[in-house]
N, C-alpha and C. Protein backbone atom coordinates (compact mmCIF):
# COMPACT_ATOMS: atom_id res chain seq x y z
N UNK A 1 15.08 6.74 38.48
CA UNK A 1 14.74 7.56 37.35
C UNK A 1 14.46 6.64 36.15
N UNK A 2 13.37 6.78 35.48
CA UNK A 2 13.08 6.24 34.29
C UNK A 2 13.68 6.59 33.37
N UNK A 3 13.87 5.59 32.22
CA UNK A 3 14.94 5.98 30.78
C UNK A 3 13.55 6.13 29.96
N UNK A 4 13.40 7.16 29.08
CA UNK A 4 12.89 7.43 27.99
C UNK A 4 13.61 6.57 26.45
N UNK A 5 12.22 5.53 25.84
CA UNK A 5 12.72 4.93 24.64
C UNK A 5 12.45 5.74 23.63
N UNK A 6 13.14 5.54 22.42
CA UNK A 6 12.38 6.59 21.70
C UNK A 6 12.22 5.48 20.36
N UNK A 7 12.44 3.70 20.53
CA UNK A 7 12.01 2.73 19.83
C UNK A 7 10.20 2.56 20.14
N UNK A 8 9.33 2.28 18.57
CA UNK A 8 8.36 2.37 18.33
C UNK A 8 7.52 1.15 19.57
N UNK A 9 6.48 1.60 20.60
CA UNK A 9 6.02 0.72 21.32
C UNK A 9 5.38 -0.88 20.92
N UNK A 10 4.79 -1.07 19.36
CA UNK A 10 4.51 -2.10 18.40
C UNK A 10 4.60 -2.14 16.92
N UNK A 11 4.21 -2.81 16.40
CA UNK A 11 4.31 -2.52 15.37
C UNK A 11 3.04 -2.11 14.62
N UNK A 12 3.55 -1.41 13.81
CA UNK A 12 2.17 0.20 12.96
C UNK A 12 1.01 -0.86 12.56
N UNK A 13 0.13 -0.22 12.41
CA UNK A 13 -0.89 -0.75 12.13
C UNK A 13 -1.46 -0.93 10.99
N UNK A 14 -0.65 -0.51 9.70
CA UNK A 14 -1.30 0.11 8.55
C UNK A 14 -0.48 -1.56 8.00
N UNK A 15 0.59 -2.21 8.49
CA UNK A 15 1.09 -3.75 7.83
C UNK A 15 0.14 -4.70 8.47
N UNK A 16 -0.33 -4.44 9.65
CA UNK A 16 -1.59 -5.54 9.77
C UNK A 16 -2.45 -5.31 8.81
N UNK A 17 -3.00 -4.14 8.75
CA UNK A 17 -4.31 -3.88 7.37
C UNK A 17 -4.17 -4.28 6.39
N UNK A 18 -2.79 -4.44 6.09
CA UNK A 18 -2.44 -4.77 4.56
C UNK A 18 -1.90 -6.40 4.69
N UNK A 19 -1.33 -6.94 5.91
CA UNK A 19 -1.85 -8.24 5.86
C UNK A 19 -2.61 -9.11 6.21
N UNK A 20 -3.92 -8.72 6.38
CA UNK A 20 -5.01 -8.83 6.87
C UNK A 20 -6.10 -8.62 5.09
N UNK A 21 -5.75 -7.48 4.28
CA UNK A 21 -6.10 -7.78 3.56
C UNK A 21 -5.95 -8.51 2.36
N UNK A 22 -4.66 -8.91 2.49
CA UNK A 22 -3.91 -9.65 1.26
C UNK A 22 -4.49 -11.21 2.09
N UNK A 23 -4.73 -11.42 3.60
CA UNK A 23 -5.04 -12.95 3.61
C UNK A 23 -6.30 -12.80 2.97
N UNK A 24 -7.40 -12.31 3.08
CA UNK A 24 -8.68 -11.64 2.77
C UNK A 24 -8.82 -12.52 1.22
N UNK A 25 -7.72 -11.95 0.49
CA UNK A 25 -7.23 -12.06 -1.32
C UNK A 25 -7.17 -13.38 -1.33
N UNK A 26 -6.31 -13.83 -0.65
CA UNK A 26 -5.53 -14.99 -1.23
C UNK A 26 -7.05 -16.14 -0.50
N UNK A 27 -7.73 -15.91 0.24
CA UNK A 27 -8.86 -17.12 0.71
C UNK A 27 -9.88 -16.58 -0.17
N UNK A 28 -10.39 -15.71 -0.51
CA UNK A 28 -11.57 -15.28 -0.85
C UNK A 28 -11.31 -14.81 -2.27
N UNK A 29 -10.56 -14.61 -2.81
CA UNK A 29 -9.74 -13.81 -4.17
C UNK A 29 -10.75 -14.76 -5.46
N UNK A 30 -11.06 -15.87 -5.60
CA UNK A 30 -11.74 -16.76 -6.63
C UNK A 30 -13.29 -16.22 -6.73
N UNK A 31 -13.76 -16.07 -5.39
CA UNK A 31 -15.48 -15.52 -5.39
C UNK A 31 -15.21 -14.53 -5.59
N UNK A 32 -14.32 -13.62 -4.90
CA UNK A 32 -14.38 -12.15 -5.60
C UNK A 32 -14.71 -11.67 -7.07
N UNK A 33 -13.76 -12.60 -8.06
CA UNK A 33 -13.74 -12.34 -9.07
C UNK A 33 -14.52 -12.72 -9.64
N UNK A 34 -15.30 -14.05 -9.39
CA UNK A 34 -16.03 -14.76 -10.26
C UNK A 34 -17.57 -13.49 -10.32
N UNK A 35 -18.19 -12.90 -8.72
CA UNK A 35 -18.63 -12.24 -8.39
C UNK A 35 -19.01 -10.66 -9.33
N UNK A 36 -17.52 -10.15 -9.31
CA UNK A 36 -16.60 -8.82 -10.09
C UNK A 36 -17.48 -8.88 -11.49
N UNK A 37 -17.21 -10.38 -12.04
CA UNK A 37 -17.34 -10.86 -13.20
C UNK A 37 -18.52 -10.60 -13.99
N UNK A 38 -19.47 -11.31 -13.04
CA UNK A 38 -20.71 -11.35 -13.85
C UNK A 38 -21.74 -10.13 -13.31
N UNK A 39 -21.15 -9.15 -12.16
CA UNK A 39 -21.33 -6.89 -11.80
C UNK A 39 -20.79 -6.88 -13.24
N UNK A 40 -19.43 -6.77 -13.80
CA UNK A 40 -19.07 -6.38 -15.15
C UNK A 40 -20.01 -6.60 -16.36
N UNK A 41 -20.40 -7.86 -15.96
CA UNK A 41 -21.15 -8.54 -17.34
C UNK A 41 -22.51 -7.79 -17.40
N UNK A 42 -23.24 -7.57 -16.03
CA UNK A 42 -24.85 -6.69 -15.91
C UNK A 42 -23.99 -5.42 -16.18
N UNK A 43 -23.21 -4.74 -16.03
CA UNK A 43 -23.06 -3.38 -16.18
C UNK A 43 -22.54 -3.19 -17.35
N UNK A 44 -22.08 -3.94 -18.26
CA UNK A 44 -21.47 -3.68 -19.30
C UNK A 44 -23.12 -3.97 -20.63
N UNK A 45 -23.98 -4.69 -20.00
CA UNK A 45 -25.44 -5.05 -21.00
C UNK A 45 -25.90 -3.69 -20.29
N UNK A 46 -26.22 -2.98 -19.50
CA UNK A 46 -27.19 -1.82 -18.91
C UNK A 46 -26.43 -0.54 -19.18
N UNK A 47 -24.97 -0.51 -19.72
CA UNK A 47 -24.73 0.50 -20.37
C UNK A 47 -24.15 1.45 -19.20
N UNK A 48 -23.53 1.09 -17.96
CA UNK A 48 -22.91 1.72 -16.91
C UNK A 48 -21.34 0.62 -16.56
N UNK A 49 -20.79 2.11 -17.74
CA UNK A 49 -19.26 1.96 -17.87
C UNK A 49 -18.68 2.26 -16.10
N UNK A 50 -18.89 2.94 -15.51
CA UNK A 50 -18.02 3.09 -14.33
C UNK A 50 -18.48 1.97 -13.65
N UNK A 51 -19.22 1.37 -13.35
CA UNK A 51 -19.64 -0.46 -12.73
C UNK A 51 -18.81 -0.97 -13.31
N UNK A 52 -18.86 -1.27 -14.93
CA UNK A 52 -18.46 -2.28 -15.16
C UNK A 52 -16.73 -1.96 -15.89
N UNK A 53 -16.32 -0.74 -15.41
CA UNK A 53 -14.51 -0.66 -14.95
C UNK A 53 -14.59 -0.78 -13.79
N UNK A 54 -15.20 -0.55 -12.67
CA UNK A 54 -14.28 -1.17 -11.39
C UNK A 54 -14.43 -2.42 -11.06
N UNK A 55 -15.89 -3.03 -11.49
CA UNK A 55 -15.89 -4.50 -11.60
C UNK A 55 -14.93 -5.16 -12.02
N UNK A 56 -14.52 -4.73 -13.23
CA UNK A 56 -13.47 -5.49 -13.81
C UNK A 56 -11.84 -5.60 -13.15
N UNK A 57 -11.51 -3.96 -12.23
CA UNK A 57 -10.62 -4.20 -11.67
C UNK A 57 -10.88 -5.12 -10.19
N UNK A 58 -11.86 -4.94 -9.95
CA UNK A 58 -12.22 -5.80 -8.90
C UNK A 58 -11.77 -7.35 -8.92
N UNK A 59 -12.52 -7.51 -10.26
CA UNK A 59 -12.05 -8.94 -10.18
C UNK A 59 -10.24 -9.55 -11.08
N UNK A 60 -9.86 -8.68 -11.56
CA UNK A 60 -8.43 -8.55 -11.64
C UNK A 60 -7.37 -8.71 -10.34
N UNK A 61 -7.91 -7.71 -9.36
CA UNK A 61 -7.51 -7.98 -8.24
C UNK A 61 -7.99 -9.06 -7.37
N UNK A 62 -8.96 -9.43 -7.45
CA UNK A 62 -8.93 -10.99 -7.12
C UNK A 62 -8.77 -11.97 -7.60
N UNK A 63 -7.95 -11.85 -8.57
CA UNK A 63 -7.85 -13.04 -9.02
C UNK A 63 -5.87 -12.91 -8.93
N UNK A 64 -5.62 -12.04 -9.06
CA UNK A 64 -4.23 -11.89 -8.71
C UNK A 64 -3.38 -13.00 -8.18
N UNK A 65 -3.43 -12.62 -6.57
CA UNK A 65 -2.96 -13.73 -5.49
C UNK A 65 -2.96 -14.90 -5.98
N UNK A 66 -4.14 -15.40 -6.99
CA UNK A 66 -4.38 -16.84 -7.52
C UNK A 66 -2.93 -17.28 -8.36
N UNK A 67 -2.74 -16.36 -9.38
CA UNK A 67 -1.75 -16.53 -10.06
C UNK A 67 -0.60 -16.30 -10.04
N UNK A 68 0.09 -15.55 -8.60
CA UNK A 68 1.16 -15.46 -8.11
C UNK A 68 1.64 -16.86 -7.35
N UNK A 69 0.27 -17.09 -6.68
CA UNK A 69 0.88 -18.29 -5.93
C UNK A 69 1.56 -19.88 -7.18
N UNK A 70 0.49 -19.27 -8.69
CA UNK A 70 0.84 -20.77 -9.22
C UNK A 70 2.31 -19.98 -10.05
N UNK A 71 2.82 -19.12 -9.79
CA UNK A 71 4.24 -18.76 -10.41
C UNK A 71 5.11 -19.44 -9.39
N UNK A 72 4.84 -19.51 -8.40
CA UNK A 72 5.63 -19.58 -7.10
C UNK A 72 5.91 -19.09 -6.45
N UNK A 73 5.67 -17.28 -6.47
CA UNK A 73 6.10 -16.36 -5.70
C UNK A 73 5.45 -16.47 -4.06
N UNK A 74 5.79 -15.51 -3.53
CA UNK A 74 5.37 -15.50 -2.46
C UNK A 74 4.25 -15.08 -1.78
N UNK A 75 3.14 -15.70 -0.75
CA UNK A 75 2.21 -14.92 -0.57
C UNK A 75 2.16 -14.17 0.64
């Protein structure tokens, strides 16, 4: 007779996505922003505020990881 587990068969998939996208950040996080930067800069001269707010969080968030790692925290 087989025993029924009722422990999870791997682990969820939604902490790979999220560390999968934080490696994503921390290699690519500098072009992102620099990128973010100068979408903000054309959208902020052409007068399209919603471009150039998510641009800007765009490149906020890439640039993040940059400055955690020079605090020391963890990546």
């Amino acid at each position: 007779m087989k025993a029924i587990s009722f422990k999870p068969a791997g682990t969820a998939q939604n902490f790979r996505i999220a560390e999968v996208f934080s490696k994503f950040l921390s290699n690519f996080g500098l072009h992102l922003a620099a990128i973010s930067a100068i979408v903000c800069y054309v959208a902020t001269i052409l007068d399209a505020d919603i471009i150039a707010s998510l641009a800007a969080f765009a490149a906020l968030a890439g640039i993040y990881p940059q400055t955690k790692f020079e605090k020391g925290g963890r990546s």
